[in-house]
N, C-alpha and C. Protein backbone atom coordinates (compact mmCIF):
# COMPACT_ATOMS: atom_id res chain seq x y z
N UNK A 1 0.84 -1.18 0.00
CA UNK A 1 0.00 0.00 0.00
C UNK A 1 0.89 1.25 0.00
N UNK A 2 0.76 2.09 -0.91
CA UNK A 2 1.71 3.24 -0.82
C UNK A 2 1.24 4.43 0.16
N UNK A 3 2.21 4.88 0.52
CA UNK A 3 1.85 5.95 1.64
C UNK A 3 1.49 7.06 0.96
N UNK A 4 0.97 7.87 1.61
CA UNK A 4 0.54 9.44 1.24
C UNK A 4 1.09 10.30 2.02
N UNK A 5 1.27 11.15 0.64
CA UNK A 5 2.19 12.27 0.33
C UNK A 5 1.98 13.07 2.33
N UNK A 6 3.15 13.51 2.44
CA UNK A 6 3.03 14.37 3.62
C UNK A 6 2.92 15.70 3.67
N UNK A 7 2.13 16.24 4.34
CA UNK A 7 2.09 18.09 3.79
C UNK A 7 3.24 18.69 4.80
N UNK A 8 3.67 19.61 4.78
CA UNK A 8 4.28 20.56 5.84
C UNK A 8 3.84 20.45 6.85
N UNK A 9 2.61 20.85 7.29
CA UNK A 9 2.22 20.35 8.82
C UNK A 9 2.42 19.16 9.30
N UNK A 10 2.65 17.99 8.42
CA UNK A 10 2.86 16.65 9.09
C UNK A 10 4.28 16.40 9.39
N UNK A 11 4.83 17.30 8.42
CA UNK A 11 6.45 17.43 9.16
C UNK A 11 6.49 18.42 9.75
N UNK A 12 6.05 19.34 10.14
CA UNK A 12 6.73 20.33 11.07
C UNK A 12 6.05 19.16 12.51
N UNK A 13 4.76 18.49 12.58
CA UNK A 13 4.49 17.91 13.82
C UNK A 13 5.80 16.74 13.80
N UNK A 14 6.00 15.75 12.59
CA UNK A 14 7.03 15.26 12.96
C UNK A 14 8.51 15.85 13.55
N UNK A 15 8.71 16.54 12.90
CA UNK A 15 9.84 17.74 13.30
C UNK A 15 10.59 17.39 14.90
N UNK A 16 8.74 17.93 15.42
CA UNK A 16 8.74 18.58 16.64
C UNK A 16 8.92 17.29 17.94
N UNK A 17 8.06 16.23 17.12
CA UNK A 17 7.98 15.00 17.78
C UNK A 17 9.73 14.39 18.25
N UNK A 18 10.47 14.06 16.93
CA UNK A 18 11.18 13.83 16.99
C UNK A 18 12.46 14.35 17.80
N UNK A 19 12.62 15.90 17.68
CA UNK A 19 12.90 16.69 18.64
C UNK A 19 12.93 16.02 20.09
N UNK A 20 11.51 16.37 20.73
CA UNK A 20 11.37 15.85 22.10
C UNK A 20 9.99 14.73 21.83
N UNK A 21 10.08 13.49 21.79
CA UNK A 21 8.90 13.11 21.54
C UNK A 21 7.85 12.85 23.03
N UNK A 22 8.13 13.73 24.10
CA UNK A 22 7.45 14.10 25.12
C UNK A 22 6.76 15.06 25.12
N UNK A 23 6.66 16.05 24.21
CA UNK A 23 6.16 17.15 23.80
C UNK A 23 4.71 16.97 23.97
N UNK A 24 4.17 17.91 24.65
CA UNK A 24 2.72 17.29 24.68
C UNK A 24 1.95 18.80 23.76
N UNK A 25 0.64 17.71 23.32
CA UNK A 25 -0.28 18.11 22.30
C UNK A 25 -0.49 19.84 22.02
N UNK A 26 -0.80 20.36 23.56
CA UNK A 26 -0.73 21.58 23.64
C UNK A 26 0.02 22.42 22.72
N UNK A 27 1.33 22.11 22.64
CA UNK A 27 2.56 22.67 22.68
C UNK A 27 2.61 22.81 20.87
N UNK A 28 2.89 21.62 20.68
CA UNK A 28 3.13 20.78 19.41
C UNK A 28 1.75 21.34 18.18
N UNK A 29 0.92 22.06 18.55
CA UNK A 29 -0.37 22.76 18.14
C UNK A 29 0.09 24.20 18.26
N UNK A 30 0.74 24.64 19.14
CA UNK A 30 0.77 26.11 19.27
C UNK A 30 1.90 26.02 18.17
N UNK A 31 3.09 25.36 18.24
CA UNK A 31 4.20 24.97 17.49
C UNK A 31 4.13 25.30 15.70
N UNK A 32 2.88 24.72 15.28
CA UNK A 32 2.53 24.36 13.97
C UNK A 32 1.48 24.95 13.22
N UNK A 33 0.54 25.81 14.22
CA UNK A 33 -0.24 26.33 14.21
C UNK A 33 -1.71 25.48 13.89
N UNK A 34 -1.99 24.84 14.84
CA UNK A 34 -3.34 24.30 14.63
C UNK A 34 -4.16 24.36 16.32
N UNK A 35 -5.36 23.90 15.45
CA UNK A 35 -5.78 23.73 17.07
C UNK A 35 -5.62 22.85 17.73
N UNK A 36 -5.40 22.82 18.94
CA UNK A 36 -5.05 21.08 19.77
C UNK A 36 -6.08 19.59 19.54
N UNK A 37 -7.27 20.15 19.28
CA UNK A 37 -7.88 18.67 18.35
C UNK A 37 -7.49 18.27 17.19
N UNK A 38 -7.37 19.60 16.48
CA UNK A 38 -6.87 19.42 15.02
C UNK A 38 -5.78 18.11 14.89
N UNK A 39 -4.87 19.03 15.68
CA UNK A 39 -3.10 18.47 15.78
C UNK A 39 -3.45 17.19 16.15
N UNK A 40 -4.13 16.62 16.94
CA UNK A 40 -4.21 15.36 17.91
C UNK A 40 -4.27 14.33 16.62
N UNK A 41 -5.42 14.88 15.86
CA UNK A 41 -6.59 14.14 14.93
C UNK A 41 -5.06 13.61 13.93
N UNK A 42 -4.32 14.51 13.51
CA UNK A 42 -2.95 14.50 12.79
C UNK A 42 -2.29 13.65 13.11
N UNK A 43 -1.69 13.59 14.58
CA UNK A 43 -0.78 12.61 15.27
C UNK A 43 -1.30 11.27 15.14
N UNK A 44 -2.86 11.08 15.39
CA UNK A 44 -3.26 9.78 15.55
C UNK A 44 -3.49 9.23 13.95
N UNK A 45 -3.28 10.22 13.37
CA UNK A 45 -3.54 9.54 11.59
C UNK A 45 -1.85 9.34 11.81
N UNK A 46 -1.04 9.73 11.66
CA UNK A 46 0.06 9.62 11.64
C UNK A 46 0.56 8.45 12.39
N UNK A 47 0.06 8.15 13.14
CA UNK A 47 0.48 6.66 14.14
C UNK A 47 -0.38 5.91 13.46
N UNK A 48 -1.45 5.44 13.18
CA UNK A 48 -2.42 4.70 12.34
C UNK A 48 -2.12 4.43 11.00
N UNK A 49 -1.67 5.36 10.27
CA UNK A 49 -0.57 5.32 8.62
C UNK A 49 0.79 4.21 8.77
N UNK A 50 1.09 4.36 10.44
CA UNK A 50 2.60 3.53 11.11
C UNK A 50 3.28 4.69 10.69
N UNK A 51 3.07 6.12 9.67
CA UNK A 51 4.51 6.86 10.07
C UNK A 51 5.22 7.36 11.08
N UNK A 52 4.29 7.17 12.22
CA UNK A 52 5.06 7.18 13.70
C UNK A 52 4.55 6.09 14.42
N UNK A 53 5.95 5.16 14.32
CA UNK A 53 5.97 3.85 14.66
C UNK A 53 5.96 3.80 16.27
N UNK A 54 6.23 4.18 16.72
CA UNK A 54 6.39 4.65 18.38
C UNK A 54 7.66 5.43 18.58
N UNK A 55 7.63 5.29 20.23
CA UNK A 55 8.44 6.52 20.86
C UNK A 55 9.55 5.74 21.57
N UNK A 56 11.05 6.01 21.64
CA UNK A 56 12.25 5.62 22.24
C UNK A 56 11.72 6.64 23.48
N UNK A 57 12.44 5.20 24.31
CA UNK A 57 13.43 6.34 25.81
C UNK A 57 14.89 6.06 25.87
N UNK A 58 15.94 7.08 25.83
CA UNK A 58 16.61 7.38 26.14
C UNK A 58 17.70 6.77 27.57
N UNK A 59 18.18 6.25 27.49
CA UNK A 59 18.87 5.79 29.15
C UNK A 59 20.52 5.98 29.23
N UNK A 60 20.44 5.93 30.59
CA UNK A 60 21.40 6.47 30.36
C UNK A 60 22.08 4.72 31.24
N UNK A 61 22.80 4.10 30.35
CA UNK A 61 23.03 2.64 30.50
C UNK A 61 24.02 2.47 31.48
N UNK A 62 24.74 3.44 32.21
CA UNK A 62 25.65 3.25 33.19
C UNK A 62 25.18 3.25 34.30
N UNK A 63 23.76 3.81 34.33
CA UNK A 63 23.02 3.66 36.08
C UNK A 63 21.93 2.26 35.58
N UNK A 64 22.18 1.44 34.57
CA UNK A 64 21.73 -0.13 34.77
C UNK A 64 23.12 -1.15 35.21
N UNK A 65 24.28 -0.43 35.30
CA UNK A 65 25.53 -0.95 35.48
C UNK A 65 25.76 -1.54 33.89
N UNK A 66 25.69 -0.59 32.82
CA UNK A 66 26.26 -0.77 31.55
C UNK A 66 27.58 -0.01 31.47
N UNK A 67 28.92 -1.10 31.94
CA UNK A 67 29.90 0.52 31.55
C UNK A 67 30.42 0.40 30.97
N UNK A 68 30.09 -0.57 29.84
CA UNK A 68 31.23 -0.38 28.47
C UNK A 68 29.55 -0.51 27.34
N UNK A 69 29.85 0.21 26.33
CA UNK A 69 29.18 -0.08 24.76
C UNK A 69 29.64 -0.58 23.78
N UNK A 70 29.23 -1.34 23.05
CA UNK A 70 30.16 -2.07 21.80
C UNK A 70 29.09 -1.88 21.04
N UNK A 71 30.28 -1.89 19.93
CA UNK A 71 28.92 -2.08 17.94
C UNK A 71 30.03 -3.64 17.44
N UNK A 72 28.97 -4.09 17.24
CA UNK A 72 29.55 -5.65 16.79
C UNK A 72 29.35 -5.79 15.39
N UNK A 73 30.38 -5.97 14.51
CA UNK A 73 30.08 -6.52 13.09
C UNK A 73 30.08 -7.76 12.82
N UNK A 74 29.04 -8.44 12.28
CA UNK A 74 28.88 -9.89 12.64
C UNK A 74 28.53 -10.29 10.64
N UNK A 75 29.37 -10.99 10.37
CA UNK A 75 29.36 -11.79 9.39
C UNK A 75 28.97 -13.34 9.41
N UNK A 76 27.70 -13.32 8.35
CA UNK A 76 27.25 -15.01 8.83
C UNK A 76 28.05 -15.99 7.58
N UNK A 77 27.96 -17.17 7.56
CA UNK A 77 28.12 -17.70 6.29
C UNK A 77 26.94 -18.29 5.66
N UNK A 78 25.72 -18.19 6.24
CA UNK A 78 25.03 -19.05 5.60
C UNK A 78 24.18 -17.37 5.39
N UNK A 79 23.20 -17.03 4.51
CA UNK A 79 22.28 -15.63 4.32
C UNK A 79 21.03 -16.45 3.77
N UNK A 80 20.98 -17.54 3.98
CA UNK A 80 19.01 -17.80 3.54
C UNK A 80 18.24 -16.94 3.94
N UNK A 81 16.86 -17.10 4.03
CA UNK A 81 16.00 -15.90 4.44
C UNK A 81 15.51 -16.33 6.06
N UNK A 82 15.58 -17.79 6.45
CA UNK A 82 15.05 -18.74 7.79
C UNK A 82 16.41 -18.79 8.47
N UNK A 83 17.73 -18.40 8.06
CA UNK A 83 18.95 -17.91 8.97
C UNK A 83 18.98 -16.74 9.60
N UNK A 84 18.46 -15.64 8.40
CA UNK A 84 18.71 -14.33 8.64
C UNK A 84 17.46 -13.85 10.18
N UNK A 85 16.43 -14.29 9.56
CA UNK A 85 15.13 -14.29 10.33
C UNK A 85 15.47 -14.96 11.69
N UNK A 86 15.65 -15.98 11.99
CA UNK A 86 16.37 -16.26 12.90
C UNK A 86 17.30 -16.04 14.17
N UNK A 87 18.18 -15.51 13.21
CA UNK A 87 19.60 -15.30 13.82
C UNK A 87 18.88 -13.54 14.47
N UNK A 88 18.14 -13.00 13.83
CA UNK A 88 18.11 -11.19 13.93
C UNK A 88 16.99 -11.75 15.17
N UNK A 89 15.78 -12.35 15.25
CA UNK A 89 14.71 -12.58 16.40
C UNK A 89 15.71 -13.15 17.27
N UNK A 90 16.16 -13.98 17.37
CA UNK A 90 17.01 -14.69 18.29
C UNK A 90 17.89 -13.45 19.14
N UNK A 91 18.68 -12.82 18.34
CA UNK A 91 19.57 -11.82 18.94
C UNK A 91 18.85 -10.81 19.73
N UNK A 92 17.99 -10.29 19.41
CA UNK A 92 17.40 -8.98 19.93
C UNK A 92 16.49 -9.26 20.56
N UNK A 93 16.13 -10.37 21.38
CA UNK A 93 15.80 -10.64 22.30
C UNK A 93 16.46 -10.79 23.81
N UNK A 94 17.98 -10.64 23.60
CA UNK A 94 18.88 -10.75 24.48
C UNK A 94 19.00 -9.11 25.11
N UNK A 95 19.24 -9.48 26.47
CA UNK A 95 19.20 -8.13 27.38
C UNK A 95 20.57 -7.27 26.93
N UNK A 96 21.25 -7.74 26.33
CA UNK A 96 22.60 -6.80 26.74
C UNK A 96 22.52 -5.92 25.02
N UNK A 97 21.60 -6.77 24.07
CA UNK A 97 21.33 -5.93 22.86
C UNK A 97 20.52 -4.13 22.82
N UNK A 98 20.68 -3.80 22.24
CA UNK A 98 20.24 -2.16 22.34
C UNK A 98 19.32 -1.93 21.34
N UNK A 99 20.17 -2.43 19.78
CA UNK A 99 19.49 -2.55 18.40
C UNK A 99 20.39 -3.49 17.91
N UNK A 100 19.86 -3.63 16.95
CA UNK A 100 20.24 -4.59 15.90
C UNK A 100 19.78 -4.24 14.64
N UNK A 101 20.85 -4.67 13.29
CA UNK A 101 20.94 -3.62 12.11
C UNK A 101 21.02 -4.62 11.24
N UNK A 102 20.24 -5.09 10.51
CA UNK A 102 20.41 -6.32 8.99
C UNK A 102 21.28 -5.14 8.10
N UNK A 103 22.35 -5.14 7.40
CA UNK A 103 22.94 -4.18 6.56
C UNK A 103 23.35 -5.20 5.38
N UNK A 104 23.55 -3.85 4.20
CA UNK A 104 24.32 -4.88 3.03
C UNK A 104 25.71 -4.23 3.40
N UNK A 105 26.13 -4.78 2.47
CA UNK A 105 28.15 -4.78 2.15
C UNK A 105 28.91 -6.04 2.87
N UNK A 106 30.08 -6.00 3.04
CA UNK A 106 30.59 -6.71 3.89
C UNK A 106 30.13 -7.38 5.05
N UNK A 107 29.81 -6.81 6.37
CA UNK A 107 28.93 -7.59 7.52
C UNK A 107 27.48 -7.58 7.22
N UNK A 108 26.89 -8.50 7.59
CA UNK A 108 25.58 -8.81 7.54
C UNK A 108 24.69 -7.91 8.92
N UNK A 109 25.16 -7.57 9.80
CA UNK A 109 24.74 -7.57 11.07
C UNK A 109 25.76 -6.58 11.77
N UNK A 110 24.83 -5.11 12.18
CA UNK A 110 25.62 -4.32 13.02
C UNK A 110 25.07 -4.55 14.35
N UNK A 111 25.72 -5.18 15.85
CA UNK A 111 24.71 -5.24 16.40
C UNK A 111 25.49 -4.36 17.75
N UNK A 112 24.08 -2.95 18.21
CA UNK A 112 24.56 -2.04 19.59
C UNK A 112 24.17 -2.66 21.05
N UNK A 113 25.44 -3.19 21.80
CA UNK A 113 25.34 -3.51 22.64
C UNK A 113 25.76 -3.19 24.21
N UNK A 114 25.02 -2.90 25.55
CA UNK A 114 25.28 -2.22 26.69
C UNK A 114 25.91 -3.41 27.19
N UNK A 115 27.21 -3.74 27.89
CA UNK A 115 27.65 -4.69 28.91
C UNK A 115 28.17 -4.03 30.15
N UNK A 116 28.12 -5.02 31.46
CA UNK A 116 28.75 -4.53 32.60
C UNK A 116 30.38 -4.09 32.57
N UNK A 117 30.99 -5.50 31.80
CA UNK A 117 32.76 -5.11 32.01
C UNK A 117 33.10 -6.01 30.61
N UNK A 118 34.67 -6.12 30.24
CA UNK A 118 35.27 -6.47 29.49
C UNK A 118 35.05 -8.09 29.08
N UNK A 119 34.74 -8.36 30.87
CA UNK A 119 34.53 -9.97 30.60
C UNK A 119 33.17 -10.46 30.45
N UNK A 120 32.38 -9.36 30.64
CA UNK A 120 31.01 -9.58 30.48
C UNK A 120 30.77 -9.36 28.70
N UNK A 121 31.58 -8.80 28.57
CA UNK A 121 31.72 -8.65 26.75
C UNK A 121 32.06 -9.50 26.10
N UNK A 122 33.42 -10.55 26.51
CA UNK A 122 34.02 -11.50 26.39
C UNK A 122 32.95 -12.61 26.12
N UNK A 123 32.12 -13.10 27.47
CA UNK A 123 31.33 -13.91 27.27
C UNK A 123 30.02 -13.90 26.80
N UNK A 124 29.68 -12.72 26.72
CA UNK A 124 28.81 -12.45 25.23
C UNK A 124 29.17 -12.26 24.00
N UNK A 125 29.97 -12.45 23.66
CA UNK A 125 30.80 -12.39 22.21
C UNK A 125 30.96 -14.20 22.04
N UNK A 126 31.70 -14.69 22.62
CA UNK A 126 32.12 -16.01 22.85
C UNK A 126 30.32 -16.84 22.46
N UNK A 127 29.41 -16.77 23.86
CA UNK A 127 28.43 -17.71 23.99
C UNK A 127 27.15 -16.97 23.32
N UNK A 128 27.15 -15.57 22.56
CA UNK A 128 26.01 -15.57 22.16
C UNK A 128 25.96 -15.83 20.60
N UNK A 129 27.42 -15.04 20.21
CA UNK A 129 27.31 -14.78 18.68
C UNK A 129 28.75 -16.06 18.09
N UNK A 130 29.77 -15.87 18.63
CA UNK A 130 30.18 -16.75 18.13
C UNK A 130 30.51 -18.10 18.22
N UNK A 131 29.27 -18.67 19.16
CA UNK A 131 28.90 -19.92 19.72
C UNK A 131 28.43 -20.49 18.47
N UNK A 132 27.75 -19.52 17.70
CA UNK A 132 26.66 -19.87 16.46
C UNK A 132 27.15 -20.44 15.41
N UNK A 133 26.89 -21.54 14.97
CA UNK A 133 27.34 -22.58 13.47
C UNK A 133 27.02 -21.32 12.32
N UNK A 134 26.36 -20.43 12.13
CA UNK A 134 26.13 -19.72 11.11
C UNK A 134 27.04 -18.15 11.14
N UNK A 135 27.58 -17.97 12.17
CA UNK A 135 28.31 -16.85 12.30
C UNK A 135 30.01 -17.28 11.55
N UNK A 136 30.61 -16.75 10.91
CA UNK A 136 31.64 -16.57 9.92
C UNK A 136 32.34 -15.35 10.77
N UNK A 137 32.47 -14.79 11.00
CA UNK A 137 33.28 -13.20 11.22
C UNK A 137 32.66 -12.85 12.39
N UNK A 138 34.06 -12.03 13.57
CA UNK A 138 32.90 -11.09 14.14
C UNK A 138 34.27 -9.86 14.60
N UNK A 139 33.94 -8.57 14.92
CA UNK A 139 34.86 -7.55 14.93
C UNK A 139 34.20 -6.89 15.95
N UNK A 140 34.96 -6.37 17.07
CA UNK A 140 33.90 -5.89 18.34
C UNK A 140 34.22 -4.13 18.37
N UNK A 141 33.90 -3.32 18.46
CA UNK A 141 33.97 -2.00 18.52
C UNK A 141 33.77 -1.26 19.73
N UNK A 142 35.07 -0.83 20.56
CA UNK A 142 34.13 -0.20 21.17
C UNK A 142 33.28 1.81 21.56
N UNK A 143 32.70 1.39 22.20
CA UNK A 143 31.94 2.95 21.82
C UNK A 143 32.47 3.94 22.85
N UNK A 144 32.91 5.10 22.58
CA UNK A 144 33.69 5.83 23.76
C UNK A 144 32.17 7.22 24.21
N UNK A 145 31.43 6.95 22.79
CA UNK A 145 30.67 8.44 23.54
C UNK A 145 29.51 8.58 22.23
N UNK A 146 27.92 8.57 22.38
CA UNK A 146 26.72 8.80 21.64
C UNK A 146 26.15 9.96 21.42
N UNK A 147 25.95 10.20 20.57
CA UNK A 147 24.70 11.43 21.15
C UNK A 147 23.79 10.99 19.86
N UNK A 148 22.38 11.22 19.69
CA UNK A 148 21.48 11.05 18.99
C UNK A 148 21.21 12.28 18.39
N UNK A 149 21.18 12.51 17.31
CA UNK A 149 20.72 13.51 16.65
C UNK A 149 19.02 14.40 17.02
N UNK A 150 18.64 15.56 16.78
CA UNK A 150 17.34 15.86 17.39
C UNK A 150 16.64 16.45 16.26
N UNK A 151 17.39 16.62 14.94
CA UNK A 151 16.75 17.11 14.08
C UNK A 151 15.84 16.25 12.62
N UNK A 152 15.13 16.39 12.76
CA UNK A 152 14.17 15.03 11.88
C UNK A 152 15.21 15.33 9.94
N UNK A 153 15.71 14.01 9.95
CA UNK A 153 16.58 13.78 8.39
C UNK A 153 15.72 14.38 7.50
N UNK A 154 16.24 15.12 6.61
CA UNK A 154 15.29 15.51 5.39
C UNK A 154 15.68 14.71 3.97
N UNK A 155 15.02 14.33 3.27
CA UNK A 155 14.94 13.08 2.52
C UNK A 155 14.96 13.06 0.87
């Protein structure tokens, strides 16, 4: 089903969403210039379309006792479609995962991960990913510092 076209007001509300997506209705109406039913009526077409798939929170992973971050490049050898499917549900079900990234080029699999320490990295590297008969490659990265962007990509 193809989506429909977005006007300016549906991006300036995305905009704003994305920005702070705590922003409440009030605001986000005075923001764009509509009225606060108007705007609402917008948001909820906009979540109902799925162009706003839901809302992230933010954490800050060192007060869960996360004090290291890694990005893992994970190369499989086998790429069927019941490996890939698999291997991506399987993974991101695990607590120490953040996201997980199907990519083309070289690695198959970028995957962002919060751990306690070096050896807690160790043995999630070891027993989650390269325990696996289908994993080929893996390269561990680690992350010294994030920040998320606040301005909605223009396309």
């Amino acid at each position: 089903m193809a989506k429909r076209p977005l006007d300016k007001t549906d991006i300036a509300i995305l905009a704003a969403l994305y920005k702070d997506a705590r922003m409440n209705n009030k605001d986000i109406a005075e923001l764009v210039g509509l009225a606060p039913s108007t705007c609402l009526e917008r948001i909820k077409k906009l979540q109902s379309e799925q162009v706003i798939k839901g809302a992230q929170l933010n954490v800050d992973f060192q007060a869960l006792g996360g004090n290291i971050q890694v990005m893992i490049s994970i190369r499989l050898s086998d790429h069927s479609r019941p490996t890939i499917d698999t291997f991506q549900k399987q993974l991101a079900l695990l607590p120490e995962v953040i996201s997980l990234y199907h990519m083309g080029g070289e690695n198959d699999f970028l995957l962002h991960a919060s751990l306690g320490d070096t050896e807690h990295l160790r043995d999630f590297v070891f027993n989650a990913i390269t325990a696996r008969k289908e994993v080929n490659h893996v390269e561990t990265a680690l992350i010294y510092d994030q920040i998320n962007g606040t301005v909605l990509p223009k396309v």
